[in-house]
Protein backbone atom coordinates (compact mmCIF):
# COMPACT_ATOMS: atom_id res chain seq x y z
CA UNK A 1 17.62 19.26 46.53
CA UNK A 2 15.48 21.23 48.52
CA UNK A 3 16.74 24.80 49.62
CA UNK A 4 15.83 26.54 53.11
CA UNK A 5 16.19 30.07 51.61
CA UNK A 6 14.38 31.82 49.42
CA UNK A 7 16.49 34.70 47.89
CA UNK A 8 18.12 33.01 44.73
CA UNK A 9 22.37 33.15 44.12
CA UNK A 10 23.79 33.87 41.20
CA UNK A 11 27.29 32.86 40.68
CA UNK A 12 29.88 33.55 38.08
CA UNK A 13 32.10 31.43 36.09
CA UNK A 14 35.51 32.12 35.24
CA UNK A 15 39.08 30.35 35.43
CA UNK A 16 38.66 29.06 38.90
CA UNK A 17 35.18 27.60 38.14
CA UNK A 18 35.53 25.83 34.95
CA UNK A 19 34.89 22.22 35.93
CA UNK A 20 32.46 19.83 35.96
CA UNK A 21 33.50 18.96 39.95
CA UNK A 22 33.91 22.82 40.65
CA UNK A 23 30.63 23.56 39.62
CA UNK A 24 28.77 20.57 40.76
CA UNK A 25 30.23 21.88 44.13
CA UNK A 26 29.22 25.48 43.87
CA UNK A 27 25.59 24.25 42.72
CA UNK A 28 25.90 22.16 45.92
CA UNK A 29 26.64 24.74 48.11
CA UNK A 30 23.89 27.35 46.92
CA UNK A 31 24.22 28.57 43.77
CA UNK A 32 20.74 28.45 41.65
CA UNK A 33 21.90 30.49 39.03
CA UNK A 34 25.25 30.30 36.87
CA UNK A 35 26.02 33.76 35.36
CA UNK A 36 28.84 33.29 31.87
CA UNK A 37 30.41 36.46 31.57
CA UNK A 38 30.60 37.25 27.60
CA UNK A 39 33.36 39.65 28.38
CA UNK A 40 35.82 37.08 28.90
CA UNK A 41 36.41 33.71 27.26
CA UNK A 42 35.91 33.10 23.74
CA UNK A 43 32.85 30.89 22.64
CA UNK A 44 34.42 27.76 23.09
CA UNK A 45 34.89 28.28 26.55
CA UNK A 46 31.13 29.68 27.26
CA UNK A 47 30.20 26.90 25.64
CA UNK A 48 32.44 23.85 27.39
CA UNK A 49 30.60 25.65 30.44
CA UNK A 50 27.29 25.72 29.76
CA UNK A 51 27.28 22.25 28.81
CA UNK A 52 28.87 21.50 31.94
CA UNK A 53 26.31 23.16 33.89
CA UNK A 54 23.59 21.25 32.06
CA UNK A 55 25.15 18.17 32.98
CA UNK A 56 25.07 18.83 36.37
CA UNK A 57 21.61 19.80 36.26
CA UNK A 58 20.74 15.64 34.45
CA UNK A 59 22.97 14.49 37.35
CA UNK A 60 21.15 15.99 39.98
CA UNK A 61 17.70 16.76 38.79
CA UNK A 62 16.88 20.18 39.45
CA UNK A 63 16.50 22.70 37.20
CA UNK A 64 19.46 25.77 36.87
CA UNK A 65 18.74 28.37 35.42
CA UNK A 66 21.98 29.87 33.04
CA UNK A 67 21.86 33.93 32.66
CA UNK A 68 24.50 35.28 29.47
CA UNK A 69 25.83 38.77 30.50
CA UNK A 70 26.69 40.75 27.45
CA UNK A 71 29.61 43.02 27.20
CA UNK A 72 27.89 46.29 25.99
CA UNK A 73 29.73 49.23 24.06
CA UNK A 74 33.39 49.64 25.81
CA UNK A 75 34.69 53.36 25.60
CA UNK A 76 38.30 53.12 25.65
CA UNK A 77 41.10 56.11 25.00
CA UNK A 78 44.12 54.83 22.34
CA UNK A 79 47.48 54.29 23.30
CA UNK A 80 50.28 56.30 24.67
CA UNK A 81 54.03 56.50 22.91
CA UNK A 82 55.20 56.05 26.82
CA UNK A 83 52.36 53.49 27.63
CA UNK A 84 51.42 55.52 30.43
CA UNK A 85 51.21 59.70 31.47
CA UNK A 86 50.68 60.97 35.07
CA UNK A 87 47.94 64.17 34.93
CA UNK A 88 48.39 66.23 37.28
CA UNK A 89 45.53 68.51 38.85
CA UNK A 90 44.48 71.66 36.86
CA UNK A 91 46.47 70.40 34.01
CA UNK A 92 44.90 71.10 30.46
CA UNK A 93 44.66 67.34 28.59
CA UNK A 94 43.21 66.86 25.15
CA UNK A 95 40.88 64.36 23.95
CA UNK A 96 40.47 63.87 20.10
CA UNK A 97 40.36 61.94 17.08
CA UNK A 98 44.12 61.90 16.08
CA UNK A 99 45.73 58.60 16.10
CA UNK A 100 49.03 59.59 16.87
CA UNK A 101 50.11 58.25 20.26
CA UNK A 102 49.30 60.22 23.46
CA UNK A 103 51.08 62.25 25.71
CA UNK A 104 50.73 64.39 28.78
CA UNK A 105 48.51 66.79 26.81
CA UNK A 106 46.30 64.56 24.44
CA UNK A 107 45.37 61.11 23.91
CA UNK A 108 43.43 59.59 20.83
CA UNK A 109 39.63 58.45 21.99
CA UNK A 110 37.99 56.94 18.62
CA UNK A 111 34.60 57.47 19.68
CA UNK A 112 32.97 60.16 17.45
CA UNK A 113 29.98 59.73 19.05
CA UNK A 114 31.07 60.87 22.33
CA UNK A 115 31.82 64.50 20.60
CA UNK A 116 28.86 64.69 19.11
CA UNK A 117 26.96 64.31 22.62
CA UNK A 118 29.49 66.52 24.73
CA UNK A 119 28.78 69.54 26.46
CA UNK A 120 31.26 72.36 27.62
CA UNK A 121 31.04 71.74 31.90
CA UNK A 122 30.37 68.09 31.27
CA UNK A 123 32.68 65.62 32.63
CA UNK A 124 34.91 62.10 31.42
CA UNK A 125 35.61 59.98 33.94
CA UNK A 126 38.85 57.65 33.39
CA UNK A 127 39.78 54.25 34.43
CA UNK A 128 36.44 53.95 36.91
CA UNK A 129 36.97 57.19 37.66
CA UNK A 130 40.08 57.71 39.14
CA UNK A 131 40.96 60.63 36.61
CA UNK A 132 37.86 63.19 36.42
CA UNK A 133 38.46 66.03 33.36
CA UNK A 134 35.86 68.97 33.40
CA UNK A 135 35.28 69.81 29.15
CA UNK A 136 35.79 73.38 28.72
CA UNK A 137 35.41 73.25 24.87
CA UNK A 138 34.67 70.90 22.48
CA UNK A 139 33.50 70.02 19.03
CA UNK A 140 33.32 66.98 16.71
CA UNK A 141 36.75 66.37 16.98
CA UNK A 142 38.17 67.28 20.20
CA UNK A 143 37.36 68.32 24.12
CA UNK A 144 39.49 70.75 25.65
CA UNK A 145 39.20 69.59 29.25
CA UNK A 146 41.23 70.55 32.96
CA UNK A 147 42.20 67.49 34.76
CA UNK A 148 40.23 68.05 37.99
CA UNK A 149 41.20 64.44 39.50
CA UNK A 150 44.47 63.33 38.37
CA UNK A 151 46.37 60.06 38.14
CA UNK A 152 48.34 57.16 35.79
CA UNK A 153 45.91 57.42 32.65
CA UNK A 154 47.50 54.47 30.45
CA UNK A 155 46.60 52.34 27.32
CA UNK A 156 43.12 51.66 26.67
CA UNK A 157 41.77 53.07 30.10
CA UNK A 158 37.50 52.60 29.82
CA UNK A 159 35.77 56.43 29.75
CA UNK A 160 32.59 56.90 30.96
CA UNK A 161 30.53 60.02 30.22
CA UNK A 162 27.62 60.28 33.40
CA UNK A 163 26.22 63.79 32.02
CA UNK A 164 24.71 62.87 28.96
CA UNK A 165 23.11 60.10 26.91
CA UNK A 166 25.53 58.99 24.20
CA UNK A 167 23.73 58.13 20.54
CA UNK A 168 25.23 54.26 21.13
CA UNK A 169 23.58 51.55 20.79
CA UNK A 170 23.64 49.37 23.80
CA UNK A 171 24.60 46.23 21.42
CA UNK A 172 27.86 46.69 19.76
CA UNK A 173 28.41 44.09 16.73
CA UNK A 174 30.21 41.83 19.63
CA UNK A 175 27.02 41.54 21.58
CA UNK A 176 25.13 40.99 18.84
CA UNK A 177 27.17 37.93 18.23
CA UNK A 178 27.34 36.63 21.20
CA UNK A 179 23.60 37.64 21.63
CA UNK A 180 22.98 35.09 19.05
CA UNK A 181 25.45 32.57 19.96
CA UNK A 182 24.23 32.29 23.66
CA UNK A 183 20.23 31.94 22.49
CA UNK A 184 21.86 29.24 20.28
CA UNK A 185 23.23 27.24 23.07
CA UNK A 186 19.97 27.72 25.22
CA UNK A 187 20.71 30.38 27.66
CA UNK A 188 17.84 31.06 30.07
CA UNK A 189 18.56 34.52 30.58
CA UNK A 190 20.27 37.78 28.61
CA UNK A 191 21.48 40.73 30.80
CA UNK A 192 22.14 43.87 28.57
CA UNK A 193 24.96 46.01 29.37
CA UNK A 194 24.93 50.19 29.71
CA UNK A 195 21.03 50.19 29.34
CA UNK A 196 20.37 53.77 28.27
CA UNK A 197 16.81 53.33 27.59
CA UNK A 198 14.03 50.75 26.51
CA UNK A 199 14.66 51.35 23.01
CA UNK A 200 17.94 49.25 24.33
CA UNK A 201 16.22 46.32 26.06
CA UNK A 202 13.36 46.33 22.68
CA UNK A 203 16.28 46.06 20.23
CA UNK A 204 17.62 43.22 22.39
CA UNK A 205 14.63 41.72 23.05
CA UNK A 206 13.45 41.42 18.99
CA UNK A 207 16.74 39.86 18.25
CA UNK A 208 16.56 37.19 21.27
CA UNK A 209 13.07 36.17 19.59
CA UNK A 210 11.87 34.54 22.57
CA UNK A 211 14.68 32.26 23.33
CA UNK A 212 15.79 33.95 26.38
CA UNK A 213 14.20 36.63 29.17
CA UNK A 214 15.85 40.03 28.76
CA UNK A 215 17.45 41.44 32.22
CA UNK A 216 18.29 45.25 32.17
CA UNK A 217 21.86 46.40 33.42
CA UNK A 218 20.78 49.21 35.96
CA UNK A 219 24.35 51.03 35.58
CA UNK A 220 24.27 54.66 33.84
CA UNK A 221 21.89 57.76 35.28
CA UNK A 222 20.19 57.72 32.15
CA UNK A 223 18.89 54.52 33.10
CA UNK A 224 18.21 55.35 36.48
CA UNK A 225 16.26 58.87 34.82
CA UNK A 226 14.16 55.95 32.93
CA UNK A 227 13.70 52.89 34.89
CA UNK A 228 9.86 52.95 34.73
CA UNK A 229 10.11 52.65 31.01
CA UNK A 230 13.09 50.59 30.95
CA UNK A 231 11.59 48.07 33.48
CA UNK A 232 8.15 47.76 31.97
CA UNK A 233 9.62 46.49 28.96
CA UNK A 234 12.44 44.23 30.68
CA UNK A 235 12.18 40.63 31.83
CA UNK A 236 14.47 40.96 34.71
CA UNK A 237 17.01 44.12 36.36
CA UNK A 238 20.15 44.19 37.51
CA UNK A 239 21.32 46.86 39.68
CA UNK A 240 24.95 46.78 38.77
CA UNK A 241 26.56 48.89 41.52
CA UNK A 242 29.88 49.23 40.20
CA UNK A 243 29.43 51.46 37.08
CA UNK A 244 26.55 53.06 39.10
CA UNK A 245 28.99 53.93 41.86
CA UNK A 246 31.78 55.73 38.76
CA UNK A 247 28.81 57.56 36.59
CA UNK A 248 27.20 58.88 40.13
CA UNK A 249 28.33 59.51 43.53
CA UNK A 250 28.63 56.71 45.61
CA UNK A 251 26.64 58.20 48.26
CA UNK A 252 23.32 58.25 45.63
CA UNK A 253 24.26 54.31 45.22
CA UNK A 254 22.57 53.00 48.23
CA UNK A 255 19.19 55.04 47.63
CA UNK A 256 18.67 54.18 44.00
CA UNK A 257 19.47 50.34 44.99
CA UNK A 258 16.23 50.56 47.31
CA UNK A 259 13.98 52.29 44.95
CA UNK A 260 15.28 49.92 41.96
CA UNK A 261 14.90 47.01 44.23
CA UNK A 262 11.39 48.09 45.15
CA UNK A 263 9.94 48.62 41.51
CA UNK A 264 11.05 46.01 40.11
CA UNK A 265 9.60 43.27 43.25
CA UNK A 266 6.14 45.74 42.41
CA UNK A 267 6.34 44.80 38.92
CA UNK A 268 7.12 40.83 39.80
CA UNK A 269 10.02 40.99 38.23
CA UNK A 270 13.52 39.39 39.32
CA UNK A 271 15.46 42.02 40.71
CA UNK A 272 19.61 40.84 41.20
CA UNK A 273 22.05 42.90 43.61
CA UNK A 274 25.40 43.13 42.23
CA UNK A 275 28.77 44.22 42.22
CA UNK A 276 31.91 43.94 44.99
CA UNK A 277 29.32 42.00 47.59
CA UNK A 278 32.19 39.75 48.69
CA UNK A 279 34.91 41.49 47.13
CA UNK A 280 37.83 40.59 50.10
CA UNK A 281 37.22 37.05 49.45
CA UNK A 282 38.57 37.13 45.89
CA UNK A 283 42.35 36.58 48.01
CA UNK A 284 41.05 35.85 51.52
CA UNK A 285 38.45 32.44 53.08
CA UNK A 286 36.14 34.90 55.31
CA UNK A 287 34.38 38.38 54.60
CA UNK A 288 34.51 41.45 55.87
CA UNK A 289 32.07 42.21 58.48
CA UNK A 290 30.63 45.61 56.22
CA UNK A 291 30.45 42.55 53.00
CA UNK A 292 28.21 40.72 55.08
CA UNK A 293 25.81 43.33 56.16
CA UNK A 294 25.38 44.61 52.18
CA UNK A 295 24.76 40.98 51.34
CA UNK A 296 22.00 41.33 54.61
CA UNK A 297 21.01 44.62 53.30
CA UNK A 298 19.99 43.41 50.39
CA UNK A 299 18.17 40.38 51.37
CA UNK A 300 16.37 42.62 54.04
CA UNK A 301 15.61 44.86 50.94
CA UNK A 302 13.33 41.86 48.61
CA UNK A 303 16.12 41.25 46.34
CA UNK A 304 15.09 38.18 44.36
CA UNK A 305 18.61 37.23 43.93
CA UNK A 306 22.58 38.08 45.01
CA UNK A 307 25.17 37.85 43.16
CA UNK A 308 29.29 36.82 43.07
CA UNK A 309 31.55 38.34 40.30
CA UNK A 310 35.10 37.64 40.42
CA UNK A 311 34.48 35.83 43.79
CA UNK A 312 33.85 32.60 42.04
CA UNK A 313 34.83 33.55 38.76
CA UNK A 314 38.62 34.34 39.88
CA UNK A 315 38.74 33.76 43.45
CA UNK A 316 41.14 31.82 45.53
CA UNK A 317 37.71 30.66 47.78
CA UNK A 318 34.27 30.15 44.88
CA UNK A 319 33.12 27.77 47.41
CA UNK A 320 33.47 29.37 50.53
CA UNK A 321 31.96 32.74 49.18
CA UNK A 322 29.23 30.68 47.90
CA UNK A 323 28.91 29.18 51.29
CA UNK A 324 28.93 32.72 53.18
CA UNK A 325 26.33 33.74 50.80
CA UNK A 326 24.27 30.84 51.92
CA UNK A 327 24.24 31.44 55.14
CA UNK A 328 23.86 35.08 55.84
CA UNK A 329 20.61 34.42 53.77
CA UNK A 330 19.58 31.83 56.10
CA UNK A 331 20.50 33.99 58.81
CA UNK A 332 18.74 36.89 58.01
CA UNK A 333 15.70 35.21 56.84
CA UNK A 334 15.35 33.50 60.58
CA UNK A 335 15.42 37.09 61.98
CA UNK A 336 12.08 38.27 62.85
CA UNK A 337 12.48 41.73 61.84
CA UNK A 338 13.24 39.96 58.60
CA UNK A 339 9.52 39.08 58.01
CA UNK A 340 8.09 42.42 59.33
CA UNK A 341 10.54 44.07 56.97
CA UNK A 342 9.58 42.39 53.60
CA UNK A 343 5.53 42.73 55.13
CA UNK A 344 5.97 46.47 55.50
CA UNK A 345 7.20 46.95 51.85
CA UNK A 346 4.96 44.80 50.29
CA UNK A 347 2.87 47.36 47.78
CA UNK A 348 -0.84 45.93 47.12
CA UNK A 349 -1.76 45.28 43.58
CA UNK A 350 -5.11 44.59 42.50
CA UNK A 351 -5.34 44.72 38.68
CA UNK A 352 -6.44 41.12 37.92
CA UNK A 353 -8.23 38.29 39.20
CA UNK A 354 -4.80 36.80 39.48
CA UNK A 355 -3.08 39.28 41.46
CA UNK A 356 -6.64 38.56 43.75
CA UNK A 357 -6.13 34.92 43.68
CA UNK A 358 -2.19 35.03 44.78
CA UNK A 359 -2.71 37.41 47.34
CA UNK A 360 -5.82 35.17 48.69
CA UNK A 361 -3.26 32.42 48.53
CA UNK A 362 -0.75 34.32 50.35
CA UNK A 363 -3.47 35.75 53.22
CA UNK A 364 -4.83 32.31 53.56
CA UNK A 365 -1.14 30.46 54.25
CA UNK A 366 -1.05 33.43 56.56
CA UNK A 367 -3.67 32.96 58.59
CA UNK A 368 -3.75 29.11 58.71
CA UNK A 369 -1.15 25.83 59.23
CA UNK A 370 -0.96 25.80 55.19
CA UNK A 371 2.98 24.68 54.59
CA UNK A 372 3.43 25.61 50.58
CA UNK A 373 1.62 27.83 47.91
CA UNK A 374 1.71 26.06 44.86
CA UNK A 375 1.23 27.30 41.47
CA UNK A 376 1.30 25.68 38.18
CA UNK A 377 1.93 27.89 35.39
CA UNK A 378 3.00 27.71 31.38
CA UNK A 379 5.14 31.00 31.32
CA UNK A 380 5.95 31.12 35.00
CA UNK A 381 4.21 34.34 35.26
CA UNK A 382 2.11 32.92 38.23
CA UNK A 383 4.94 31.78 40.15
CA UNK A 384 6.45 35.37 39.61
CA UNK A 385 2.83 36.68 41.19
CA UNK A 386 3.00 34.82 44.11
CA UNK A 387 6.93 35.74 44.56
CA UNK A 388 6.05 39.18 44.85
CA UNK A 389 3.38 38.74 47.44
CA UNK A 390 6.90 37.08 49.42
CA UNK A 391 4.84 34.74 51.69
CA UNK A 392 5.99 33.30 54.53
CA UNK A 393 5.84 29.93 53.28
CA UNK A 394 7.27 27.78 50.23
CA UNK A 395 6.29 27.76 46.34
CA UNK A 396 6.42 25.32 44.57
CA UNK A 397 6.13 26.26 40.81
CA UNK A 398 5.01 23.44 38.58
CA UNK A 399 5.10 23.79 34.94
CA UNK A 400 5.93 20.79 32.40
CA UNK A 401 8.08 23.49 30.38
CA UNK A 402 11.58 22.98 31.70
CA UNK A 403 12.45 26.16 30.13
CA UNK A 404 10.29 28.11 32.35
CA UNK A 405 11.49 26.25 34.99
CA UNK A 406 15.06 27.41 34.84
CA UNK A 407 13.92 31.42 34.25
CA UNK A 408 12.79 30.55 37.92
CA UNK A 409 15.11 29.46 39.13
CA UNK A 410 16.30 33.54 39.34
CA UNK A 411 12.83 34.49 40.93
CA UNK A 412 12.65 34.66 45.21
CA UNK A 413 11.59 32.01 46.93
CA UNK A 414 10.59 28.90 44.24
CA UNK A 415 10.94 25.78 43.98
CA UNK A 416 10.45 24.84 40.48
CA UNK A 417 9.06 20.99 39.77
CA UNK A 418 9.01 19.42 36.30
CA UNK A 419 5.40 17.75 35.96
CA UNK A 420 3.15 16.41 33.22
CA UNK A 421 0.91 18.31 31.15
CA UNK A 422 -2.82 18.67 33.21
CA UNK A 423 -5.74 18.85 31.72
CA UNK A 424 -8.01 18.28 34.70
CA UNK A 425 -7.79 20.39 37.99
CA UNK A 426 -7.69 17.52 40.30
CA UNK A 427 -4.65 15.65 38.10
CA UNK A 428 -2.89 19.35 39.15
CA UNK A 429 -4.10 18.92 42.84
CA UNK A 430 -2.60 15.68 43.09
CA UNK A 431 0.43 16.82 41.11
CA UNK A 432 0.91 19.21 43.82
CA UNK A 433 0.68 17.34 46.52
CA UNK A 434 3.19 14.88 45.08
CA UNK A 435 5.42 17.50 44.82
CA UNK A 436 5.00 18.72 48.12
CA UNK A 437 5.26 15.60 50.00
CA UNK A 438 8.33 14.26 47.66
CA UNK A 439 10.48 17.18 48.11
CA UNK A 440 9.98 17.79 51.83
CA UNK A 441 7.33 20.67 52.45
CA UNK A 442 4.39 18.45 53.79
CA UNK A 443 3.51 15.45 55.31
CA UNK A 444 0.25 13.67 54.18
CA UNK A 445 -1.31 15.67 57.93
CA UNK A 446 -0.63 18.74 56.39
CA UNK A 447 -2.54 21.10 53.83
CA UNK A 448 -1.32 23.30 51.11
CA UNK A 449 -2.74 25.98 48.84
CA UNK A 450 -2.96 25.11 44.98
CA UNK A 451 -3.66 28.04 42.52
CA UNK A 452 -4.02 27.20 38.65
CA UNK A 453 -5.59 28.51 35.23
CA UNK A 454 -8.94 26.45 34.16
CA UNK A 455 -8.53 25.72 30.96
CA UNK A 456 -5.01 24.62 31.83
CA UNK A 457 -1.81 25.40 29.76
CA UNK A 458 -3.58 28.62 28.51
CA UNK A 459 -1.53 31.92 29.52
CA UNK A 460 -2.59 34.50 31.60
CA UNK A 461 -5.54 32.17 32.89
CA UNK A 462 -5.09 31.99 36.67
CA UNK A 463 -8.48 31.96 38.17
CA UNK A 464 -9.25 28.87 40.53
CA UNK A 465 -7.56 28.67 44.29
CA UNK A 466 -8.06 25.47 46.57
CA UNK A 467 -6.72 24.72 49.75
CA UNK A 468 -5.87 20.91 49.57
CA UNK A 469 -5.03 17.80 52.19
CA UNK A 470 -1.96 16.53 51.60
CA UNK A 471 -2.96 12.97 51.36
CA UNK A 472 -4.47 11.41 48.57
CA UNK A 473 -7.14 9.70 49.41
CA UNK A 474 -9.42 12.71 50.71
CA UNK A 475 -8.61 14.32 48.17
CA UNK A 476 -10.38 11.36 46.23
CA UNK A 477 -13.08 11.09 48.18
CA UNK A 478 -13.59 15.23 47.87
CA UNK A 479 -13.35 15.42 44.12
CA UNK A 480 -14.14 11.77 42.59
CA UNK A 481 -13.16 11.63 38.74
C-alpha cells in the first residue's frame, strides 16, 4: 500500500475506534501512525488495541508504527461542598492545603509543590484557563489571589501555572507504569507529557531502555524557553497546541509552532502538529474551512506528521476526518508554491559525510529523471537524513529491523520496506530496485538513487551513493559478483 503523500497521520484511538474493522479502515484511509492515549482506558483496553493494530499490520503488510502518549503530572483543585462556585471578577479566592471542601473563597489544591514555586504577581489558570487568579501573597500553604477572569470553578478543575517551572517531575508514578507497560507490549514510540526540561525526556528515556523513541510534549513556556536542549536529547516533538494556547497567549501559538517546526526538521527529527486540527468534525462529516487551512499550514510548514485527537478517538466521523486529512495533504503537496515553500526553508547542514551524501542524493534526483532515493539503514537514522533534505521524490527506507521500520513510519515522506540482511553493496542495489519496481515508484526504464553504509549493518556508516537502472540485468552486467 503505496501512499501519494508524504507528510505522515497520526490518528487516535478511543471508543469509536476500537475495532479490528474500524481500524483496518482508518489505516486504509491514511492513517500511518496509531496514537493510544494512556489517559484514558485502563491497560486492558491499550492493550486489546495494540494487538489489534498489529494484526492489521500481518494482514496487510506494511509496517505501522504505534506511538504511547503518557498522561504527565495532572494539577487538579479538591472538591467543593456545593460541587461547583461562580467567581466573580476582583473577588479575593483562596488556594491552600486544607481539605475541607471549597467555597466561594477557598478551595483545597494538594499540590505542595506548586507553593513552594509561587511568586506574588504570578498567575493560576483554571479549567484551560477560563478562570485566571493574579497571587498577591503566598507561602507554603496558601496563595492569596484576585480572581481577574471569573467563571464556574467546580470539582477537580486542572490548574496550570505558565510563570514558573514547578519542581515536578514530568513522570508521575502513573506514567511510570504505564511507561513500562507500553515498552512491554512493543510500542514504537513514547510521547512525554508537560516537558519542562531535558532532565524530563533523560529520566524517560533511561527508563524506556531502548525499547521505544522518546517524543517531547512541546506544551509549557518552560519548554518552549528550552527547546534546544530539550530537542537535542529527544527522539521526536510534539507541538501540542492546546496547553500551549492556556499557559501562553494564543496569539504567541502560531509563531512558536513555526520555529518548533523548523528546529526540529533541522535536527531530522519527526516533528507532529497537534491539537483541535479538525475539531468541528468530532459532531459534524465536513470541516471548517479555517480547520483545513491549519491542517495546510502545517503541511506548508515541513511538519513530518498531523495529527487527530478526539476526531477519531470520539468522533461521530474517524473515517471521514481521516479522509479530509488525506486529501488536503495531497492537495497542498500538488501546489507549486508547495515545493518552493519547503525549498526555501530547507537549512544546509554539512557536518558529516552523510549529511554530504543525502544532500548529493537529493541534488542529483533534482537535477535528473531519478524517481526514488533509497536508503538502507539499521537505526533509520539515514532515512531521517534524507527526510530532512524533503526531496521532491520518494524514499524508500530499507532496513531488515522491522522495529525501525515502524519509528518511520512517523518520519515525512518514507516508505519503509522490510528486506534481508546485505552484506554486499550490489545484493542492496538489487534490493532496492526490487523495492522500487514492486511497490510502484519505477519501471525497469527508470533509474533511482541508492545510498548505504559499507560495511553494512554498522551504524552511523553512510558513505557510498550510486545512481542505479532499474532493471536487473545492467545492473549485472555493471557490477558482476
Amino acid at each position: 500500500m503505496r501512499r501519494h503523500r508524504n507528510v505522515k497521520i497520526v490518528a487516535t484511538l478511543g471508543p469509536a475506534s476500537s475495532t479490528y474493522e474500524m481500524i483496518r479502515a482508518l489505516f486504509e484511509a491514511g492513517a500511518d501512525v496509531f496514537r493510544l492515549n494512556m489517559s484514558h482506558g485502563v491497560h486492558e483496553d491499550i492493550a486489546k488495541r495494540h494487538e489489534i493494530i498489529r494484526q492489521v499490520e500481518k494482514d496487510l503488510g506494511r509496517p505501522i508504527g504505534i506511538l504511547a502518549d503518557l498522561q504527565g503530572p495532572k494539577l487538579r483543585v479538591g472538591v467543593f461542598a456545593n460541587g461547583s462556585e461562580e467567581l466573580v471578577e476582583g473577588a479575593a479566592f483562596r488556594m491552600d492545603l486544607s481539605t475541607a471542601p471549597g467555597d466561594a473563597k477557598r478551595v483545597n489544591l494538594p499540590h505542595p509543590e506548586i507553593f513552594a514555586a509561587l511568586e506574588p504577581g504570578t498567575s493560576l489558570l483554571v479549567n484551560d484557563g477560563k478562570i485566571r487568579l493574579h497571587v498577591n501573597a503566598c507561602g507554603k500553604d496558601f496563595a492569596d489571589c484576585t480572581v481577574t477572569v471569573g467563571g464556574t470553578i467546580s470539582n477537580r478543575k486542572g490548574v496550570n501555572v505558565p510563570d514558573v517551572v514547578l519542581p515536578v517531575a514530568a513522570l508521575s508514578e502513573k506514567d511510570r507504569g504505564d511507561l513500562e507497560f507500553a515498552c512491554e507490549l512493543g510500542v514504537d514510540w513514547l510521547a512525554l507529557s508537560f516537558v519542562q526540561r531535558p532532565e524530563d525526556v533523560i529520566e524517560a528515556r533511561t527508563l524506556a531502555k531502548g525499547r521505544a523513541a522518546i517524543l517531547s510534549k512541546i506544551e509549557k513556556p518552560a519548554a518552549v524557553k528550552a527547546y534546544d536542549a530539550i530537542l537535542q536529547v529527544s527522539d521526536g516533538i510534539m507541538v501540542a497546541r492546546g496547553d500551549l494556547g492556556v499557559e501562553l497567549p494564543v496569539t504567541s501559538v502560531p509563531p512558536i509552532q513555526k520555529r518548533l517546526v523548523r528546529g526540529a526538521r533541522a535536527a531530522a527529527k519527526p516533528v507532529i502538529v497537534a491539537t483541535q486540527m479538525l475539531e468541528s468534525m468530532i459532531e459534524s462529516p465536513v470541516p471548517t474551512r479555517a480547520e483545513v487551512s491549519d491542517v495546510a499550514t502545517a503541511i506548508y510548514e515541513g511538519a513530518d506528521a498531523i495529527m487527530l485527537s478526539a476526531e477519531s478517538a470520539a468522533g461521530k466521523y474517524p473515517i471521514e476526518a481521516v479522509t479530509t486529512m488525506n486529501n488536503v495533504a495531497m492537495s497542498v503537496e500538488k501546489d507549486p508554491t508547495y515545493r518552493s515553500v519547503i525549498e526555501a526553508s530547507r537549512q544546509v547542514r554539512r557536518e558529516s559525510v552523510a549529511d554530504g551524501i543525502v544532500a548529493a542524493a537529493r541534488e542529483i534526483a533534482e537535477a535528473t529523471n531519478i524517481k526514488a532515493i533509497c536508503c538502507f539503514s539499521q537505526t533509520g537514522t539515514t532515512a531521517s537524513l534524507v527526510a530532512r533534505e524533503r526531496p521532491h521524490v520518494a524514499i524508500l527506507a530499507l532496513t531488515p529491523l522491522l522495529s525501525t521500520a515502524r519509528r518511520l513510519a512517523l518520519t515525512w515522506g518514507t516508505h519503509c520496506v522490510i528486506t534481508p540482511p546485505q552484506d554486499r553493496f550490489k545484493g542492496a542495489v538489487l534490493a532496492a530496485v526490487g523495492a522500487a519496481r514492486a511497490d510502484g515508484f519505477a519501471t525497469e526504464e527508470d533509474q533511482i538513487v541508492v545510498t548505504a553504509g559499507v560495511p553494512f549493518n554498522v551504524k552511523g556508516t553512510t558513505n557510498i551513493l550510486r545512481v542505479a537502472p532499474c532493471d536487473e540485468r545492467l545492473i549485472s552486467r555493471v557490477d558482476p559478483e
